[in-house]
N, C-alpha and C. Protein backbone atom coordinates (compact mmCIF):
# COMPACT_ATOMS: atom_id res chain seq x y z
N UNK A 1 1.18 -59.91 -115.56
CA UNK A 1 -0.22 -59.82 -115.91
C UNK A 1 -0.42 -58.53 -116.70
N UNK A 2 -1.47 -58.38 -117.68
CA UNK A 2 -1.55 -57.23 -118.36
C UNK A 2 -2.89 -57.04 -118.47
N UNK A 3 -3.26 -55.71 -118.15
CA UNK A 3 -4.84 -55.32 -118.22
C UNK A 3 -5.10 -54.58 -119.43
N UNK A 4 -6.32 -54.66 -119.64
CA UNK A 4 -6.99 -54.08 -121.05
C UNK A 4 -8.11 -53.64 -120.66
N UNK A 5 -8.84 -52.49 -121.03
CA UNK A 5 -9.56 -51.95 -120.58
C UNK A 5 -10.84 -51.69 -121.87
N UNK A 6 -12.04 -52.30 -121.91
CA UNK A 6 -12.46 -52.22 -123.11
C UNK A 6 -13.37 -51.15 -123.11
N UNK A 7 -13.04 -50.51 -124.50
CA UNK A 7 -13.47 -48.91 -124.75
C UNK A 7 -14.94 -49.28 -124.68
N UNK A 8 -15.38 -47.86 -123.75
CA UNK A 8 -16.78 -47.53 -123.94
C UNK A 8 -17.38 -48.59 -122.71
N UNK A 9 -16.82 -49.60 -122.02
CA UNK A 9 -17.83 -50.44 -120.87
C UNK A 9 -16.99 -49.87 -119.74
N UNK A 10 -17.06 -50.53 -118.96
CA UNK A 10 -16.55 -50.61 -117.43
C UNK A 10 -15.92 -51.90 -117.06
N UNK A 11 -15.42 -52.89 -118.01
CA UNK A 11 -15.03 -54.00 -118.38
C UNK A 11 -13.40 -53.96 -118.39
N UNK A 12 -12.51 -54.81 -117.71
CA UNK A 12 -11.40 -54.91 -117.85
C UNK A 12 -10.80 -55.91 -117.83
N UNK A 13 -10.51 -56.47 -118.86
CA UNK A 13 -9.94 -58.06 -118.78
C UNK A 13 -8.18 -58.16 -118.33
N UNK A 14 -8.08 -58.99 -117.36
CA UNK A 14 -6.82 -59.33 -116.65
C UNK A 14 -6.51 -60.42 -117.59
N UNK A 15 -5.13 -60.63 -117.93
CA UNK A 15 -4.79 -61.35 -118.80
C UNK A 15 -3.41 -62.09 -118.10
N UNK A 16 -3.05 -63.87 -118.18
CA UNK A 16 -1.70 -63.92 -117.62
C UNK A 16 -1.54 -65.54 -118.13
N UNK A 17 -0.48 -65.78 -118.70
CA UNK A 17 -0.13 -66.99 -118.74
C UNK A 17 -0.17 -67.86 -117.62
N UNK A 18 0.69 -67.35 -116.60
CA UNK A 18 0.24 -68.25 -115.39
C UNK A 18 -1.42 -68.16 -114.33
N UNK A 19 -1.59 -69.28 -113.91
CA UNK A 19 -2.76 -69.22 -113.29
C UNK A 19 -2.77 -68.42 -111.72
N UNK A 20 -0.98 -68.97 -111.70
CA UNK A 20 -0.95 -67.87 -109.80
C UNK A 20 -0.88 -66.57 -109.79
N UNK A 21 -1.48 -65.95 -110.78
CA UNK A 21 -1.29 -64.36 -111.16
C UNK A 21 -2.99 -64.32 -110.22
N UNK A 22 -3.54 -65.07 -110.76
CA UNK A 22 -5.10 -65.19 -110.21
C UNK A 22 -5.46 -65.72 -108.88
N UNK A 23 -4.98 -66.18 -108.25
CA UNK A 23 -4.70 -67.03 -107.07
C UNK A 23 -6.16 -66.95 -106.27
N UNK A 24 -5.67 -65.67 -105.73
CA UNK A 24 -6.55 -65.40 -104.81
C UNK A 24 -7.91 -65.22 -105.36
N UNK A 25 -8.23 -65.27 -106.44
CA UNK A 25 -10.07 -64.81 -107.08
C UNK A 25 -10.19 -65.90 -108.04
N UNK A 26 -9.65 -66.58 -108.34
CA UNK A 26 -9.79 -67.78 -109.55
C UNK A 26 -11.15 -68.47 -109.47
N UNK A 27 -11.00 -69.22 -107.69
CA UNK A 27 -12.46 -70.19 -107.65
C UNK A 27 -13.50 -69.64 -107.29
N UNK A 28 -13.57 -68.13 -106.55
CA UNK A 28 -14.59 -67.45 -106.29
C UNK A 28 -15.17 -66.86 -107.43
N UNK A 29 -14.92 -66.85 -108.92
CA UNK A 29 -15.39 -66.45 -109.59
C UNK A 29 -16.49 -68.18 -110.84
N UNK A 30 -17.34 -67.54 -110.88
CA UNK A 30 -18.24 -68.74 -111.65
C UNK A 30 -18.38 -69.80 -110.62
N UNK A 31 -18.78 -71.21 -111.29
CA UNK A 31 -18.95 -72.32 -110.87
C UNK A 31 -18.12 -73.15 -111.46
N UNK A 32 -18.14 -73.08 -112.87
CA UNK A 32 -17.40 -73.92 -113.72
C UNK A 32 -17.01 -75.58 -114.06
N UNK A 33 -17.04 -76.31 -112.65
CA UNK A 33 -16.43 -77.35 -112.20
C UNK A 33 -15.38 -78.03 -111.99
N UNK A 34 -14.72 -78.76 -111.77
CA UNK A 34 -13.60 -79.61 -111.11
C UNK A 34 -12.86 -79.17 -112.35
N UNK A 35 -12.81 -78.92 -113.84
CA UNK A 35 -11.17 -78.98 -114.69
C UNK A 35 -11.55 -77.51 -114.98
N UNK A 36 -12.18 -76.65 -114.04
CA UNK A 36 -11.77 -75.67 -113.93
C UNK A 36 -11.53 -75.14 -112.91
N UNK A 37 -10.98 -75.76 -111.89
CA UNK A 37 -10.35 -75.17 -110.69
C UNK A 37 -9.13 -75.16 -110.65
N UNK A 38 -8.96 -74.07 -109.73
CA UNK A 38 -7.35 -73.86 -109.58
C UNK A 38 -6.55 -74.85 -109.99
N UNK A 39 -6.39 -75.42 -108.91
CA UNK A 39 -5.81 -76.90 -107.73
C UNK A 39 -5.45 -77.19 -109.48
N UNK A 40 -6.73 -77.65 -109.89
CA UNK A 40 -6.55 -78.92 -111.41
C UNK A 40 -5.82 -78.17 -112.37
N UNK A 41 -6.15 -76.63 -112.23
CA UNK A 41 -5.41 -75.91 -113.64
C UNK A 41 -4.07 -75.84 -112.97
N UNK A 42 -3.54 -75.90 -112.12
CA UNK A 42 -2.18 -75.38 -111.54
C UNK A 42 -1.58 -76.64 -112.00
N UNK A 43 -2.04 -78.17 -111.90
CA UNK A 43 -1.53 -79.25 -112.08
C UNK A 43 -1.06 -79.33 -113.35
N UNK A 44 -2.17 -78.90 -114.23
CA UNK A 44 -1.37 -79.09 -115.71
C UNK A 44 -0.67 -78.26 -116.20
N UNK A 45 -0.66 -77.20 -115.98
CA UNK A 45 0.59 -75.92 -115.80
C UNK A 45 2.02 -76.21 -115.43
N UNK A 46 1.59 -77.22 -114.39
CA UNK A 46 3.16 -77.87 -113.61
C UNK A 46 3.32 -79.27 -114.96
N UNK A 47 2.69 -79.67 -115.05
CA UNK A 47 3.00 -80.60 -116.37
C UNK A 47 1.97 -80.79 -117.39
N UNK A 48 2.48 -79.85 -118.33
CA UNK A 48 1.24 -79.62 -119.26
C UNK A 48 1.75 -80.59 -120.57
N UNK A 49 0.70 -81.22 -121.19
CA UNK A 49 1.53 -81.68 -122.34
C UNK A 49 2.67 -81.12 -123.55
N UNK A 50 3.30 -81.77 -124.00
CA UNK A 50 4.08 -81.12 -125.14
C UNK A 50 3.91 -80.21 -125.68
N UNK A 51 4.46 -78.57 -125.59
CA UNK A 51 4.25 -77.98 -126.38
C UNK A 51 3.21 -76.99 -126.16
N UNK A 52 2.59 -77.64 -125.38
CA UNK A 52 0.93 -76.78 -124.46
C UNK A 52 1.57 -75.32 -124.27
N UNK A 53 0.78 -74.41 -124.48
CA UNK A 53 1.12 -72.61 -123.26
C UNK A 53 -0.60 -73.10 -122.86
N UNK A 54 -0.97 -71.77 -121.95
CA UNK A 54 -1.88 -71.14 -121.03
C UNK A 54 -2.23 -70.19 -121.55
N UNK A 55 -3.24 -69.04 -121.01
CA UNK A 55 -4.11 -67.97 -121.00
C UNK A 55 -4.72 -68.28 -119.72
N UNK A 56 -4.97 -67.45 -119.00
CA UNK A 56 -5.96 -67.49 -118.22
C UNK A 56 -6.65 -65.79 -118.06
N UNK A 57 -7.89 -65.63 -117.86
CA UNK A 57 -8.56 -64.33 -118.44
C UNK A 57 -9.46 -64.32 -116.86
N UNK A 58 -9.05 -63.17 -116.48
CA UNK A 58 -10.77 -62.48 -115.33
C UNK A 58 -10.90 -61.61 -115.93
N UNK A 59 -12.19 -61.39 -116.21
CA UNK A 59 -12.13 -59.81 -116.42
C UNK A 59 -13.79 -59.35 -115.33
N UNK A 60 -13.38 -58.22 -115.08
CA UNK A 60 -14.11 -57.29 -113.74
C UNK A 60 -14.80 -56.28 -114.11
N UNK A 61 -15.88 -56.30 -113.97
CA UNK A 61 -16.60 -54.75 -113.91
C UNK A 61 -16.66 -54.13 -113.02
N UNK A 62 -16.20 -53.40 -112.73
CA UNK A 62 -16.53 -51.76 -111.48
C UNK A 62 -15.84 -52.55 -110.56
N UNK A 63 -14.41 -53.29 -110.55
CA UNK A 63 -13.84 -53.68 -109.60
C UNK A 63 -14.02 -54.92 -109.17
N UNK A 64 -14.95 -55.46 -109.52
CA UNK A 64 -15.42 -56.89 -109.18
C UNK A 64 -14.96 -57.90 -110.26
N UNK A 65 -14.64 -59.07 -110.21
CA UNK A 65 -14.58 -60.15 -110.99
C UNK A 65 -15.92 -60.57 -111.32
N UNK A 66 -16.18 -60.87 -112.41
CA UNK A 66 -17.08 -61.08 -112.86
C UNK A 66 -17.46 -62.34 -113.81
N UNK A 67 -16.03 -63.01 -114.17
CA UNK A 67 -16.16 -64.01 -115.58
C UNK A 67 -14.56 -64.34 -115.43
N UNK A 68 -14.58 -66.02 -115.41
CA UNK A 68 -12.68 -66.50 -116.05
C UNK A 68 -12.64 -67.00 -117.08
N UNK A 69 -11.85 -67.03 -117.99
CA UNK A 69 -11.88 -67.78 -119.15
C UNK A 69 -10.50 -68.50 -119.06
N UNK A 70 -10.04 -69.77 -119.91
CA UNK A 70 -9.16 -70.31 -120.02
C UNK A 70 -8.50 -70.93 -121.32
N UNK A 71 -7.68 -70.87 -121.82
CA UNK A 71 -7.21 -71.19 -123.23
C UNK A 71 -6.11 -71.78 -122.46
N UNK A 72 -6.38 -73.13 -123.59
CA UNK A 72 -5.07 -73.90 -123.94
C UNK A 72 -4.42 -73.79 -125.33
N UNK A 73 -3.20 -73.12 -125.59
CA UNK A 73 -2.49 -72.83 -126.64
C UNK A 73 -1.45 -73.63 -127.10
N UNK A 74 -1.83 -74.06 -128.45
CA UNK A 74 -1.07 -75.58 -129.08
C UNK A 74 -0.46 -74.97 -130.70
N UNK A 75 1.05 -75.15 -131.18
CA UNK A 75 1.03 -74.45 -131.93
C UNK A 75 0.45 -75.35 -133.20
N UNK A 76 0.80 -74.53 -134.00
CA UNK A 76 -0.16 -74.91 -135.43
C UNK A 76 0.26 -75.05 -136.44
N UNK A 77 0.80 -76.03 -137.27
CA UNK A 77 1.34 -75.97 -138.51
C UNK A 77 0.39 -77.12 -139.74
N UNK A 78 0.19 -76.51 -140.43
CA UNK A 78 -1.12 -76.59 -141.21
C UNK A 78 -0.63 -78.12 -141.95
N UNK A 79 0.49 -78.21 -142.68
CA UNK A 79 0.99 -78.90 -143.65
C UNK A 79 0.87 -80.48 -142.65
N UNK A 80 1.23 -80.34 -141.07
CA UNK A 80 1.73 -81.67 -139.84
C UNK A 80 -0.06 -81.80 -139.46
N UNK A 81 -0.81 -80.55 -139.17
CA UNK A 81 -1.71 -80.92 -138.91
C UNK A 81 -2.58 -81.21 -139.36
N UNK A 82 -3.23 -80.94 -140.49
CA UNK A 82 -3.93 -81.64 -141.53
C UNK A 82 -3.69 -82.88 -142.09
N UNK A 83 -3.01 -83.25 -142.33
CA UNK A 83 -2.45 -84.72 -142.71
C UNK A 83 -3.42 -84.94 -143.90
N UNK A 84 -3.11 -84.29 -145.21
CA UNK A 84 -4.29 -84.38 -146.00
C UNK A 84 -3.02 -84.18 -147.34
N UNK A 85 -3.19 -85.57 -148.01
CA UNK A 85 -2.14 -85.18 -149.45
C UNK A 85 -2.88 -84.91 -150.64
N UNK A 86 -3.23 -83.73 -150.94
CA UNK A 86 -4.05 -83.53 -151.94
C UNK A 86 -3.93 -84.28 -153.37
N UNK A 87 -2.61 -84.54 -153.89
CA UNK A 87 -2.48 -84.92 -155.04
C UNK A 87 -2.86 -86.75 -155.17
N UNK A 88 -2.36 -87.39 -153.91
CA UNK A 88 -3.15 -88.08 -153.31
C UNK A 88 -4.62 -88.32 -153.02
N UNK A 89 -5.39 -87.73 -152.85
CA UNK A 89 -6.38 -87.82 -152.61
C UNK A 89 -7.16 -87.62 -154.23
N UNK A 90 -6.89 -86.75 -154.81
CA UNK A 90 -7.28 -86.37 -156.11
C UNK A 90 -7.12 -87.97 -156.87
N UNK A 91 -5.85 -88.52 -156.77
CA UNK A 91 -5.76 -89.52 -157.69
C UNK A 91 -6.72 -90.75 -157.18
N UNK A 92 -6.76 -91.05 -155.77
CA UNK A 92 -8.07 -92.08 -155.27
C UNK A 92 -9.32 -91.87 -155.80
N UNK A 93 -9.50 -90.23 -155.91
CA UNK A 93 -10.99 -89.94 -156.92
C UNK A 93 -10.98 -90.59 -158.35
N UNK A 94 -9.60 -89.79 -159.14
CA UNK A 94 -9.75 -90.13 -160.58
C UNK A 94 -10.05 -91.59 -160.74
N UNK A 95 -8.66 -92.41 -159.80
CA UNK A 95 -9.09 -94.27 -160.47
C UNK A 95 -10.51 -94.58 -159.82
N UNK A 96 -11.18 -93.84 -159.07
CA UNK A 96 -12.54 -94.39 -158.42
C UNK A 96 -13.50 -94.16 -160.05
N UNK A 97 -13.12 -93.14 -159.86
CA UNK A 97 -14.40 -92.97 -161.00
C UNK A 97 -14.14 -93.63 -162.46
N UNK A 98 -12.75 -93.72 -162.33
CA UNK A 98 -12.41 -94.34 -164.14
C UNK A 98 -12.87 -95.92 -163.76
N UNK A 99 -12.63 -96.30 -162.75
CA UNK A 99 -13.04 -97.69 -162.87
C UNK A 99 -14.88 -97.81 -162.18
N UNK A 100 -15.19 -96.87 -162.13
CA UNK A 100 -16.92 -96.91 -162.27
C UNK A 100 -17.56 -96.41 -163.90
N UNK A 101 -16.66 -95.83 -164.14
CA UNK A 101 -17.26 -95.48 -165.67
C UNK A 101 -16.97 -96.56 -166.75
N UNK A 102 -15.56 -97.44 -166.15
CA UNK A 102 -14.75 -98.36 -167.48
C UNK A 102 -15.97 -99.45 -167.03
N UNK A 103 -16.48 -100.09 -165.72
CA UNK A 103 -17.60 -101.10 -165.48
C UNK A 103 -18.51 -100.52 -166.13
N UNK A 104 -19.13 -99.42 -165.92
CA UNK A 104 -20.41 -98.89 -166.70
C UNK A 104 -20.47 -98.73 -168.18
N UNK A 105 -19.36 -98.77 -168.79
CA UNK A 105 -19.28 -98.94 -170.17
C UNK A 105 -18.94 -99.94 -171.01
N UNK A 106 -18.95 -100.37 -170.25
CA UNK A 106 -19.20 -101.84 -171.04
C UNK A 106 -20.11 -102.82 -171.06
């Protein structure tokens, strides 16, 4: 787990990939509901989909927990995830419009 201490508050965010770093303060903090409780976050941790990481965040003022946050981290490759062929797409424009202008001109 790694703490950060943010300049100028009384604010310190606990930081940890795993959720059992938090164990003991996880559900006592917020309300959140059922896919944010432990129990449910520990489950997908134990089998998270393909490729999935974690974050899990408390951060405490003056010693107290105060706020959890949770990130699911998926990696990112722009070219797989976009699925967008520009030169492709450009040419569906050009014959769209050449064959609205070749009907309109005549």
């Amino acid at each position: 787990m790694k703490k950060f201490v943010l300049a100028e508050t009384d604010l310190i965010l606990n930081l940890s990939p795993k959720i059992e770093s938090f164990a003991h303060v996880w559900d006592s903090v917020g309300s959140g509901g059922s896919f944010l409780d432990y129990a449910y976050l520990t489950s997908i941790e134990h089998a998270p989909p393909k490729g999935m990481g974690f974050l899990y965040v408390i951060i405490e003022h003056r010693d107290r927990a105060i706020a959890k946050l949770y990130f699911q981290i998926l990696p990112f490759e722009a070219d797989k995830s976009l699925k967008i062929e520009v030169p492709r797409l450009c040419d569906d424009f050009l014959n769209h419009w050449l064959v609205i202008r070749k009907v309109y001109s005549q």
